[in-house]
N, C-alpha and C. Protein backbone atom coordinates (compact mmCIF):
# COMPACT_ATOMS: atom_id res chain seq x y z
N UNK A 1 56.61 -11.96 6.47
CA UNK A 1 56.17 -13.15 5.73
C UNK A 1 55.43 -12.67 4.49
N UNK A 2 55.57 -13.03 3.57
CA UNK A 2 55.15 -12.78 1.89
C UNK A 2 53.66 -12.96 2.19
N UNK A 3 52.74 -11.78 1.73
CA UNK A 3 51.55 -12.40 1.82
C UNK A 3 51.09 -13.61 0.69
N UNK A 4 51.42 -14.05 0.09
CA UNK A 4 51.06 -15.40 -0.90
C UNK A 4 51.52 -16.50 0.25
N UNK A 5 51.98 -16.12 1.43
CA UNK A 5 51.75 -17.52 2.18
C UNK A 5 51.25 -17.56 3.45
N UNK A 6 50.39 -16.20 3.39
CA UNK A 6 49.22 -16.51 4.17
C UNK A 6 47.78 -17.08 3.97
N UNK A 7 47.33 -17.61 4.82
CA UNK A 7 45.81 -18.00 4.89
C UNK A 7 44.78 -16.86 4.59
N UNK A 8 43.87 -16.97 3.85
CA UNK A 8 43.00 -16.67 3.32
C UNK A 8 41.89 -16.98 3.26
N UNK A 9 40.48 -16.62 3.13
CA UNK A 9 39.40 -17.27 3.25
C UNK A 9 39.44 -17.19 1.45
N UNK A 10 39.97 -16.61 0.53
CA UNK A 10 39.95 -16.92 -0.84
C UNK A 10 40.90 -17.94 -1.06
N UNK A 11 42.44 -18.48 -0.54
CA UNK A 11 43.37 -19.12 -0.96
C UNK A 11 43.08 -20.69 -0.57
N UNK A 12 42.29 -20.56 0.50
CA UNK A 12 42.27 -21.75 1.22
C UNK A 12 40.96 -23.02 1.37
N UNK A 13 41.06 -24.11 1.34
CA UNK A 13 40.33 -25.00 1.88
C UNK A 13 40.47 -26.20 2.86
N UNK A 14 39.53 -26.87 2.94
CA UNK A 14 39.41 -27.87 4.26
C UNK A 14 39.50 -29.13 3.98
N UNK A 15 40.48 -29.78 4.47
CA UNK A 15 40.22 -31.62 4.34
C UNK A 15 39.98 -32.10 5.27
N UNK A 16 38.68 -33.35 5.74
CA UNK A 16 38.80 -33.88 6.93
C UNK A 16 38.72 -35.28 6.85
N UNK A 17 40.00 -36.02 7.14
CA UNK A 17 40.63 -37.31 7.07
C UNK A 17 40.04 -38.02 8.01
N UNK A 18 38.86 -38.81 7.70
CA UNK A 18 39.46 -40.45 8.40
C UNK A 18 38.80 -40.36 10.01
N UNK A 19 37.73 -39.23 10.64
CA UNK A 19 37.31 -39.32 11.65
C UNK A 19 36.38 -40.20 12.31
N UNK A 20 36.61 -41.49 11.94
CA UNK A 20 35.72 -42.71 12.19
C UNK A 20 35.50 -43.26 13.08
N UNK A 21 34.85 -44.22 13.32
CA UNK A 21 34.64 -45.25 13.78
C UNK A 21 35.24 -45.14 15.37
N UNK A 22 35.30 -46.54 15.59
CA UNK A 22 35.89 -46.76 17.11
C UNK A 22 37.30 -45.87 17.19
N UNK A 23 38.34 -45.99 15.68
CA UNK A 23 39.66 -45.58 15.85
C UNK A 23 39.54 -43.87 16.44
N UNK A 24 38.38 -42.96 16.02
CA UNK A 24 38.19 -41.75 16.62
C UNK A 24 38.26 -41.79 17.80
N UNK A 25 37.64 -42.82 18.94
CA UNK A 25 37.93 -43.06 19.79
C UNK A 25 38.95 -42.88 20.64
N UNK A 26 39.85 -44.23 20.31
CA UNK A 26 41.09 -44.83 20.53
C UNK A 26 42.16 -43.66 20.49
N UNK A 27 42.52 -42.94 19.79
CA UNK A 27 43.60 -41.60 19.61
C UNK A 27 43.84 -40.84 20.64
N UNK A 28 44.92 -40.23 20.49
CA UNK A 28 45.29 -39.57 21.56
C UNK A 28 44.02 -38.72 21.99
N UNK A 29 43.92 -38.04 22.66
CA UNK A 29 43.25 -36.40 23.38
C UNK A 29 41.73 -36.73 22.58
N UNK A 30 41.25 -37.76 22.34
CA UNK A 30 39.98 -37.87 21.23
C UNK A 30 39.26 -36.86 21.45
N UNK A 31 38.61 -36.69 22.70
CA UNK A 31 37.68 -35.93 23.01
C UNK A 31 37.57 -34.41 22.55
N UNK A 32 38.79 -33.75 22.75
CA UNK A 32 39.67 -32.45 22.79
C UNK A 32 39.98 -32.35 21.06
N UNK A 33 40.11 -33.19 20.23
CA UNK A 33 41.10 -33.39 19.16
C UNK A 33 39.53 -33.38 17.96
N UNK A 34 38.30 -33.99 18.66
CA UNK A 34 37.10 -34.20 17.83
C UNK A 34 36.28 -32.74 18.09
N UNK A 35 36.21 -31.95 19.37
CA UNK A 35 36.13 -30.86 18.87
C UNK A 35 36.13 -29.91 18.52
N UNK A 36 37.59 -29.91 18.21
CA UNK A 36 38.51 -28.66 17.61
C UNK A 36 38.29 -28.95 16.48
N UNK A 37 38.16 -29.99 15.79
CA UNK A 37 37.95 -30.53 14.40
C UNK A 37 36.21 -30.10 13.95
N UNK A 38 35.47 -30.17 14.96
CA UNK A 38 34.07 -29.62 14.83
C UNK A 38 34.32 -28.16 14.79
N UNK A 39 35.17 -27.43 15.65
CA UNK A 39 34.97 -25.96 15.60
C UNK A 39 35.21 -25.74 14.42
N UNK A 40 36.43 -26.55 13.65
CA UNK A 40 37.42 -26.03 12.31
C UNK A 40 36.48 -25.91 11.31
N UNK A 41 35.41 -26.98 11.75
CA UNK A 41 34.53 -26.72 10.39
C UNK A 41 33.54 -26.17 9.70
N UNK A 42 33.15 -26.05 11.69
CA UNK A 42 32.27 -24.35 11.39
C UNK A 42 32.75 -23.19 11.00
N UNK A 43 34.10 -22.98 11.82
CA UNK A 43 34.21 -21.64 11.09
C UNK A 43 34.52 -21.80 9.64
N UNK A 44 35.14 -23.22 9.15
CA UNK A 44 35.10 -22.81 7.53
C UNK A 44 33.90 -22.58 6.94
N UNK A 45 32.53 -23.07 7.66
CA UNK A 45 31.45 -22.94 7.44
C UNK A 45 30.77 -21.61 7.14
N UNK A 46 31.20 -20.65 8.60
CA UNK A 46 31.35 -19.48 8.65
C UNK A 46 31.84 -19.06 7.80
N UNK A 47 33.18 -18.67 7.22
CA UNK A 47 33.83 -17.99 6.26
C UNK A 47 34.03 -18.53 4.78
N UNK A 48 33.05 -19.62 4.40
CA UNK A 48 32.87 -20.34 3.35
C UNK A 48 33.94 -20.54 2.34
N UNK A 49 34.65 -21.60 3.14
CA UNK A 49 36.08 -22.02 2.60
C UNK A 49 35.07 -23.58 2.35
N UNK A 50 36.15 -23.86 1.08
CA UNK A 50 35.59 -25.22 1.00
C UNK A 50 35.48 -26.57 1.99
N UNK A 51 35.09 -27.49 1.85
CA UNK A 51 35.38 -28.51 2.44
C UNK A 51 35.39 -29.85 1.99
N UNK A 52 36.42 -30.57 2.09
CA UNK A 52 36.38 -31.80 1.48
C UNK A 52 36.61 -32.58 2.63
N UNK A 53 35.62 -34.03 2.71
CA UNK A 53 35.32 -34.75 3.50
C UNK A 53 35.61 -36.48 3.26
N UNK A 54 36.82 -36.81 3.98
CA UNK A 54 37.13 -38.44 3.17
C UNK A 54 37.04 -39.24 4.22
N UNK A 55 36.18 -40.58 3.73
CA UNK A 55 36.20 -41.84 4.87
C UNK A 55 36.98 -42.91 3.63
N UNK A 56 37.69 -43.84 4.95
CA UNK A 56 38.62 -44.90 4.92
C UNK A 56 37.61 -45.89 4.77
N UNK A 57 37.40 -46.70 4.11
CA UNK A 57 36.92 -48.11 4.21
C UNK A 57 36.03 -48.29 5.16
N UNK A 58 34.92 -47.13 4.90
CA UNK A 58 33.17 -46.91 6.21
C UNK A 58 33.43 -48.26 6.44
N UNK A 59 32.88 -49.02 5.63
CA UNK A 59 31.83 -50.43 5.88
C UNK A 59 32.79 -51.15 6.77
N UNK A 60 34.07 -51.08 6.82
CA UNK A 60 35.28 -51.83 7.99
C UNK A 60 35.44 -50.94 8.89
N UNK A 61 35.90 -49.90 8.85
CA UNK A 61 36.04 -49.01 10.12
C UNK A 61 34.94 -48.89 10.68
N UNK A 62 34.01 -48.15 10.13
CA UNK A 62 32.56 -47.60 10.35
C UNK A 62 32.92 -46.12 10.13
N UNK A 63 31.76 -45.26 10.10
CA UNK A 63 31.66 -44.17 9.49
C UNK A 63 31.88 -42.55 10.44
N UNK A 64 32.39 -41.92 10.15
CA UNK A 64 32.56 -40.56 10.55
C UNK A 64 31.40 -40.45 11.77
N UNK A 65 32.51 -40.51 13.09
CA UNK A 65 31.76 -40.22 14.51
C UNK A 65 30.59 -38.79 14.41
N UNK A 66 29.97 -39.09 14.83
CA UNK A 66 28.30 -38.57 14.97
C UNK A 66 28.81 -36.43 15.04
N UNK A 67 29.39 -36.23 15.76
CA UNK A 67 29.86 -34.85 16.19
C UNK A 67 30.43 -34.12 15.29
N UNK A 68 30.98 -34.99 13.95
CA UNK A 68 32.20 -34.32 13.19
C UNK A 68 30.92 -34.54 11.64
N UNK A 69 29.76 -35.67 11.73
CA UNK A 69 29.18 -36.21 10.71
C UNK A 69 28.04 -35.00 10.49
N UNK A 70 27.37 -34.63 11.58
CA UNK A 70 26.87 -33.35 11.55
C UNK A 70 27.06 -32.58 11.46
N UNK A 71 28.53 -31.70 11.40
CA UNK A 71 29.01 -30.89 11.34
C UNK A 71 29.36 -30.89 10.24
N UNK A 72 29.60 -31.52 9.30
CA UNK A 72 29.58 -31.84 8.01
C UNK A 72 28.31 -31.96 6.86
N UNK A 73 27.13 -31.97 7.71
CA UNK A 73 26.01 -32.25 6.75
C UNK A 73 25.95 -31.22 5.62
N UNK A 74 25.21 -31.97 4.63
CA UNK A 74 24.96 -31.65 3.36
C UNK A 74 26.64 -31.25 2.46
N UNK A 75 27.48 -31.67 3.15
CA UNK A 75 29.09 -31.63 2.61
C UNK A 75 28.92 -33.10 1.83
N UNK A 76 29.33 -33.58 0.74
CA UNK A 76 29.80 -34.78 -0.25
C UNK A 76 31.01 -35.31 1.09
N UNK A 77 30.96 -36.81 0.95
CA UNK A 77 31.93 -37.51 1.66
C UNK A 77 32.09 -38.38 0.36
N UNK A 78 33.84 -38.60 0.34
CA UNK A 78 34.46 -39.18 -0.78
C UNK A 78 35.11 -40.67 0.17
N UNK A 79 34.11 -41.58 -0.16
CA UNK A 79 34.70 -43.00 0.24
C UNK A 79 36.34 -43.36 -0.37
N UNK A 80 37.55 -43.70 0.31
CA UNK A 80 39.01 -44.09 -0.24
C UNK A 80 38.83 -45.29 0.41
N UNK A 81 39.63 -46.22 -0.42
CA UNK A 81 40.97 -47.49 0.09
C UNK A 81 42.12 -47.35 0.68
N UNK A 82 43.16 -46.20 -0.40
CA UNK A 82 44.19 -45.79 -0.39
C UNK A 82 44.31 -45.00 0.94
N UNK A 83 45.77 -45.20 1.58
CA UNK A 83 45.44 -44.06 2.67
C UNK A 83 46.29 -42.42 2.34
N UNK A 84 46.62 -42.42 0.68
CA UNK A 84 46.76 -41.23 0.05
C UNK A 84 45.13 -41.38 -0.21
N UNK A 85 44.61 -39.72 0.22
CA UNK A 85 43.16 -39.74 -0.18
C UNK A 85 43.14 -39.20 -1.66
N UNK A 86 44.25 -38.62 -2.11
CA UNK A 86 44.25 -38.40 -3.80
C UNK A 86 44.59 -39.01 -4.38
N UNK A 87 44.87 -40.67 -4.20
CA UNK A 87 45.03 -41.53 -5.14
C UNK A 87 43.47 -42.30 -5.16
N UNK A 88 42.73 -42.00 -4.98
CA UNK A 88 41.53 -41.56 -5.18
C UNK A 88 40.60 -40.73 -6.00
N UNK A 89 40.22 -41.56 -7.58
CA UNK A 89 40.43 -40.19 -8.37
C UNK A 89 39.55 -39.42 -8.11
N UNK A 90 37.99 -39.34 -7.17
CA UNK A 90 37.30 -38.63 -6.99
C UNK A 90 37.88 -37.67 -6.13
N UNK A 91 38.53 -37.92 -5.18
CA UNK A 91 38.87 -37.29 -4.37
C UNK A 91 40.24 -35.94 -5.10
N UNK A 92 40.75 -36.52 -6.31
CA UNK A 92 41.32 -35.86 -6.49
C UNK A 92 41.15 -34.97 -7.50
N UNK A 93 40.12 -35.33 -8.41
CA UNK A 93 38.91 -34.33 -8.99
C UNK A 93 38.06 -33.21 -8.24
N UNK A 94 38.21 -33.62 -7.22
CA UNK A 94 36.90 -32.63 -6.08
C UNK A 94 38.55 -31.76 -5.84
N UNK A 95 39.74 -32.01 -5.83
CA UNK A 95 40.62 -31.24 -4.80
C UNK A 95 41.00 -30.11 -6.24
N UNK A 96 40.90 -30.63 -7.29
CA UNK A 96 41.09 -30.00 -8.77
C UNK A 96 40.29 -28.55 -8.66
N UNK A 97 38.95 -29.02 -8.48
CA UNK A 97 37.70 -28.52 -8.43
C UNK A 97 37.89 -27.51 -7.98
N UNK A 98 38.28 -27.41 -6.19
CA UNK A 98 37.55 -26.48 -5.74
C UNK A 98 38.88 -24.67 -5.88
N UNK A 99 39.82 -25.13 -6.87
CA UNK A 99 40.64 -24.27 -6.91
C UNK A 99 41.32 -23.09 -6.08
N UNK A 100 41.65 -23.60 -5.10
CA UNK A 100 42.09 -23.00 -3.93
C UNK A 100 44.24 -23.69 -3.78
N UNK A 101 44.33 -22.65 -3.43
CA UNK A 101 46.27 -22.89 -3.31
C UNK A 101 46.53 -23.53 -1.76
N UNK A 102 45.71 -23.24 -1.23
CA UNK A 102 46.06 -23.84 0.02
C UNK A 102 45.06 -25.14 0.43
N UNK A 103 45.67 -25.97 1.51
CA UNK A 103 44.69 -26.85 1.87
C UNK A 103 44.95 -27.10 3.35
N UNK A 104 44.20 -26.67 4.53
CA UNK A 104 44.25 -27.21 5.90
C UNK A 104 43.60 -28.31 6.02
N UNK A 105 44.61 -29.53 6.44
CA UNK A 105 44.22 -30.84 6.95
C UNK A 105 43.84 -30.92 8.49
N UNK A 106 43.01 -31.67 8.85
CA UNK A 106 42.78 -32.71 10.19
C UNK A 106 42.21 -33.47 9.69
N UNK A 107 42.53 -34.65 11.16
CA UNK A 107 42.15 -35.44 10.87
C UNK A 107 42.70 -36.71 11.91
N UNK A 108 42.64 -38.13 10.93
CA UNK A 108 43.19 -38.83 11.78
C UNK A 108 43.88 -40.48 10.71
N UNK A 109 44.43 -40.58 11.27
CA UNK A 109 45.87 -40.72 12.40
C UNK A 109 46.92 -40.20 11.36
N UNK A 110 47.94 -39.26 12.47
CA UNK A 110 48.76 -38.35 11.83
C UNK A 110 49.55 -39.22 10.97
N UNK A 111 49.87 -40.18 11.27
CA UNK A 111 51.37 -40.74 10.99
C UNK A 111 51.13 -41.58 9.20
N UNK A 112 50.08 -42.09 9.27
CA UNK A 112 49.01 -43.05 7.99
C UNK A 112 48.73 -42.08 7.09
N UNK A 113 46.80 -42.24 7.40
CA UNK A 113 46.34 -41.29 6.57
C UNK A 113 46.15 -40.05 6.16
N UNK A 114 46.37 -39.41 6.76
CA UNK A 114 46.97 -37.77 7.00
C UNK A 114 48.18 -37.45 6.57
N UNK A 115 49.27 -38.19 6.95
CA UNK A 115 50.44 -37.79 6.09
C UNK A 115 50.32 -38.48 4.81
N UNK A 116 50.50 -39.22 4.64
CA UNK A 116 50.11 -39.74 3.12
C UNK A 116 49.30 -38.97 2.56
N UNK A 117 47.85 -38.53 2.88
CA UNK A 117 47.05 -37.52 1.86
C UNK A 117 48.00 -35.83 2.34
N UNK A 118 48.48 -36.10 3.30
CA UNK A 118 49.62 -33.92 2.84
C UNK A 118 50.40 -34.54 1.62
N UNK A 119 50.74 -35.90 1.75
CA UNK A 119 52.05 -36.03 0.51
C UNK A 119 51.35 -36.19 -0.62
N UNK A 120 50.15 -36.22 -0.88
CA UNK A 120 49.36 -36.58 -2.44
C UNK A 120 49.28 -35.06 -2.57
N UNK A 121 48.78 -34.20 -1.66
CA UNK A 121 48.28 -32.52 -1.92
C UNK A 121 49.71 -31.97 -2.39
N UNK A 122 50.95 -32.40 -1.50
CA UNK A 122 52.33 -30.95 -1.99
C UNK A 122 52.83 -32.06 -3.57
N UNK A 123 52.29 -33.20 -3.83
CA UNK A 123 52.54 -33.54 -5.11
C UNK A 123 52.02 -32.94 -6.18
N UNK A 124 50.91 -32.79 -5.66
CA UNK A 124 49.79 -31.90 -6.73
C UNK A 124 49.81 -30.78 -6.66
N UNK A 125 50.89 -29.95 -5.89
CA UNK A 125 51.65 -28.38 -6.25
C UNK A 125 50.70 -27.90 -5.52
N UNK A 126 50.11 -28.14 -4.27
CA UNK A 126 49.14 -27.41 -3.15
C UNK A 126 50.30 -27.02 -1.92
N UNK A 127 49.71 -25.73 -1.43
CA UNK A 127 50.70 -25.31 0.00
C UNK A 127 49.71 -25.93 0.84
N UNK A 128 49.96 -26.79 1.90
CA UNK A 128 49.33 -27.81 3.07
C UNK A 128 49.87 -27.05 4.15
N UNK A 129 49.00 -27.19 4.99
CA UNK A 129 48.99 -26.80 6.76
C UNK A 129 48.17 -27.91 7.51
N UNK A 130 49.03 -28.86 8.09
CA UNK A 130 48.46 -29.46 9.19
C UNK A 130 48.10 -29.00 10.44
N UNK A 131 46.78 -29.03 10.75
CA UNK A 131 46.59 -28.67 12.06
C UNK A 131 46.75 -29.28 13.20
N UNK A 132 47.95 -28.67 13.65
CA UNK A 132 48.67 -30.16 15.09
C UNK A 132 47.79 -30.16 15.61
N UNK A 133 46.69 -29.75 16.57
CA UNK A 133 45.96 -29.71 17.43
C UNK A 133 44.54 -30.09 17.25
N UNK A 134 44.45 -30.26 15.92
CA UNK A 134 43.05 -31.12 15.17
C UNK A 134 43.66 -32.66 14.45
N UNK A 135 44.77 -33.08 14.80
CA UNK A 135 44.85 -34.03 14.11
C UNK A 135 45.38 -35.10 15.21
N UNK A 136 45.72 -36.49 14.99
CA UNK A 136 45.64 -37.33 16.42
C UNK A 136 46.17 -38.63 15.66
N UNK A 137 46.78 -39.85 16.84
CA UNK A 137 47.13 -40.76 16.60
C UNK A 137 46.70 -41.75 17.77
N UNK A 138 46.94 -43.33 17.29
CA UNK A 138 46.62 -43.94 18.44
C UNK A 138 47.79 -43.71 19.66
N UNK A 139 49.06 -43.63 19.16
CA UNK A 139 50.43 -43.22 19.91
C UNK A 139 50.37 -41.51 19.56
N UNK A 140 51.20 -41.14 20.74
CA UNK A 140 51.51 -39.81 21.09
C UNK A 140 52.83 -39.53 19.77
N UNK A 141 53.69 -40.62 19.88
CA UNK A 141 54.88 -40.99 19.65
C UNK A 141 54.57 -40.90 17.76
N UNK A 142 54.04 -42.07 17.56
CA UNK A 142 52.95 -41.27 16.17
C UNK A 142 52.51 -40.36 15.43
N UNK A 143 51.77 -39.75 15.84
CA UNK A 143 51.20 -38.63 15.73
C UNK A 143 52.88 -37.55 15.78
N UNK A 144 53.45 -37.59 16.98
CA UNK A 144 54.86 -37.06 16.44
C UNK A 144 55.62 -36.64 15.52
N UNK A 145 55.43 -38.35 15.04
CA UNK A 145 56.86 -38.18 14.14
C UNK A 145 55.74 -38.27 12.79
N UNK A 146 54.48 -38.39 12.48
CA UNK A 146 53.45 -38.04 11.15
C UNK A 146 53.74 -36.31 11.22
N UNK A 147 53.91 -35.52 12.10
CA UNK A 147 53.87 -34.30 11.78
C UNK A 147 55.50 -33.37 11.53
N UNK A 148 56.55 -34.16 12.27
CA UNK A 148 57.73 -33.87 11.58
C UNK A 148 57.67 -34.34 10.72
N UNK A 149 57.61 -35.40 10.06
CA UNK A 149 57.52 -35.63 8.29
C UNK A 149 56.98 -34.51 7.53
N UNK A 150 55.87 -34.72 7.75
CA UNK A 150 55.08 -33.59 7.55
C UNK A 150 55.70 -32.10 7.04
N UNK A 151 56.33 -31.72 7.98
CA UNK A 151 56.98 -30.73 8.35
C UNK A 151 58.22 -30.40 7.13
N UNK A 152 58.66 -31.62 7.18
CA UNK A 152 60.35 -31.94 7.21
C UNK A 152 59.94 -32.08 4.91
N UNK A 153 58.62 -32.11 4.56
CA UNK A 153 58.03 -32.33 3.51
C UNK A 153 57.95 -31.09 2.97
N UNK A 154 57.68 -29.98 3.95
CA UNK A 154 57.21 -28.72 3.33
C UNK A 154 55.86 -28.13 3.74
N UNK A 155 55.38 -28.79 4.66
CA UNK A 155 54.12 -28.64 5.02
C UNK A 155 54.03 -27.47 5.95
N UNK A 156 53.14 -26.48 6.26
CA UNK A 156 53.12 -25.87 7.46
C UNK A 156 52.39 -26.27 8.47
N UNK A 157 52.91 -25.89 9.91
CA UNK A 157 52.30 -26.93 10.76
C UNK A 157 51.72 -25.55 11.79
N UNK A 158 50.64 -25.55 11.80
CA UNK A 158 49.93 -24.64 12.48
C UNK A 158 48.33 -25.21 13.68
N UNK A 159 48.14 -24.41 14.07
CA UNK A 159 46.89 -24.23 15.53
C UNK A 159 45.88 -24.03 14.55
N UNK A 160 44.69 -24.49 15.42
CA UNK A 160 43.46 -24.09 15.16
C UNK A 160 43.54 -22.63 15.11
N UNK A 161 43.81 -22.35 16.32
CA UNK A 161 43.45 -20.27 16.56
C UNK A 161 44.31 -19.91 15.60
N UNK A 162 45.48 -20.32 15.94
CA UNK A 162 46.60 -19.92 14.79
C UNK A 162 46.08 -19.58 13.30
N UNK A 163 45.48 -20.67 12.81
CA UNK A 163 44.77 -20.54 11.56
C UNK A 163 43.48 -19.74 11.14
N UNK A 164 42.95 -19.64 12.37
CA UNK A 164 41.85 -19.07 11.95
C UNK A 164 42.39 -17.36 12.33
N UNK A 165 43.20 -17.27 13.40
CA UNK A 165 42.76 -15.86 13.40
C UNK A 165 44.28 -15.14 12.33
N UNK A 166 45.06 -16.09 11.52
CA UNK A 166 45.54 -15.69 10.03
C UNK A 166 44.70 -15.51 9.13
N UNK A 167 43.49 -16.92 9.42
CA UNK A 167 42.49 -16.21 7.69
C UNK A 167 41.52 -14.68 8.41
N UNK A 168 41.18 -14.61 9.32
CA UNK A 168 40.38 -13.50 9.63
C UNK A 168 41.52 -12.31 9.21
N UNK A 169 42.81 -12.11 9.60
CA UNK A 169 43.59 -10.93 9.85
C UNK A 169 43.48 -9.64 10.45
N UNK A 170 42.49 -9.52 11.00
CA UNK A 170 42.00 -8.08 11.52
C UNK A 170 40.75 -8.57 12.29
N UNK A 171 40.58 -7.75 13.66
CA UNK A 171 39.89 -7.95 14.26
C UNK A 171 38.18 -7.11 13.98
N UNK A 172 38.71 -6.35 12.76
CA UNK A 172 37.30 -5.53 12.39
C UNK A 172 37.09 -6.89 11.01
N UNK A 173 37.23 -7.80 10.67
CA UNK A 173 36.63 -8.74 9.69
C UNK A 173 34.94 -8.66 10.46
N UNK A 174 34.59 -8.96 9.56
CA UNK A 174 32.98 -8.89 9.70
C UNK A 174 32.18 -10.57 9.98
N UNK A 175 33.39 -11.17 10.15
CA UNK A 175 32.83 -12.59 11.27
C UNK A 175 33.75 -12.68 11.84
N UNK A 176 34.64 -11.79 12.83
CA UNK A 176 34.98 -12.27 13.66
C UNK A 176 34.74 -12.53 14.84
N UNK A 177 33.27 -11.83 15.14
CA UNK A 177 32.85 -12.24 16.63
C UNK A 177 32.42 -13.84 16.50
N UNK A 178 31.81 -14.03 15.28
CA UNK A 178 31.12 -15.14 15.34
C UNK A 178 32.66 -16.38 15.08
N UNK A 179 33.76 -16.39 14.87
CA UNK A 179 34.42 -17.18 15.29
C UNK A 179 35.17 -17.11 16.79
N UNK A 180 35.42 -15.76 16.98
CA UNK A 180 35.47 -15.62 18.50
C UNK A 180 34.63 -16.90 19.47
N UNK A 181 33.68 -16.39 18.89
CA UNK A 181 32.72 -17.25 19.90
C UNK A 181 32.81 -19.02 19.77
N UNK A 182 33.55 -19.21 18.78
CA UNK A 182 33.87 -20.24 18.68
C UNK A 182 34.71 -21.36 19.22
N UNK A 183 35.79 -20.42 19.15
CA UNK A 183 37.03 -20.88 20.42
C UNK A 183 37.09 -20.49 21.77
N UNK A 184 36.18 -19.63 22.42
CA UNK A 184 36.37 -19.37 23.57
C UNK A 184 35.91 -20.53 24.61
């Protein structure tokens, strides 16, 4: 595989779609799916990859569940309508910004807002990786067929571990115990 399409802690950053309200709930595997999405963001935390943070319509949904909202502190959250989060021009100023070629999504719900914001990122000439296993739907069936699109778009569709232990690449990286300890 060409290294220009591997993960990187220089190539890469973080989007986290839409982890709200009751609908965080409601989704498949919630429990399992909210904190793999917490681990994802420590270790970007850890290996100081960016992070960009988008809520859907707070004041109707309600706002980014308590587990994923802390794990996020002192991160900017970019309020959308749209459920492309880069038709959003802040959101798509901050994605300008943080100049990185890659972008790993989670989030929620695969099939809506998540695929719609991978299809605003590979418009805007970004390589996207959805993380199947951080991202969720209210249907199984959903969530499905949001990540063959996905897929079928150009997207890469990768694991939490998967991803992280591509951006580490070597087990002598100098945080890898401290993401070790993350997923175990």
């Amino acid at each position: 595989m060409p290294t220009r399409y591997l993960l990187t802690e220089a190539n890469c950053a973080l989007m986290v779609v839409d982890v709200q309200g009751k609908l965080a709930s409601m989704v498949a595997d919630a429990e399992a799916v909210t904190e793999r999405i917490v681990c994802l963001i420590k270790a970007a935390r850890i290996l100081n990859i960016p992070i960009l943070w988008v809520e859907h319509c707070p004041a109707r949904i309600g706002a980014t569940i308590l587990p994923v909202a802390q794990a996020l502190e002192d991160t900017p959250c970019y309020e959308k309508a749209s459920f492309n989060a880069l038709a959003t021009p802040s959101v798509a100023s901050a994605v300008s910004q943080i100049n990185r070629q890659h972008m790993l999504v989670c989030g929620i719900e695969s099939h809506v807002c998540v695929y719609q914001s991978v299809a605003g990122l590979l418009a805007a000439g970004m390589q996207v990786s959805v993380l199947e296993d951080c991202v969720s739907s209210r249907k199984e069936t959903d969530k499905a067929a949001g990540i063959r699109r996905m897929a079928s778009m150009g997207t890469s569709v990768r694991t939490l571990e998967m991803a992280l232990f591509e951006i580490l690449g070597d087990a002598r990286h100098s945080r890898f115990r401290e993401i070790l300890s993350l997923i175990k």
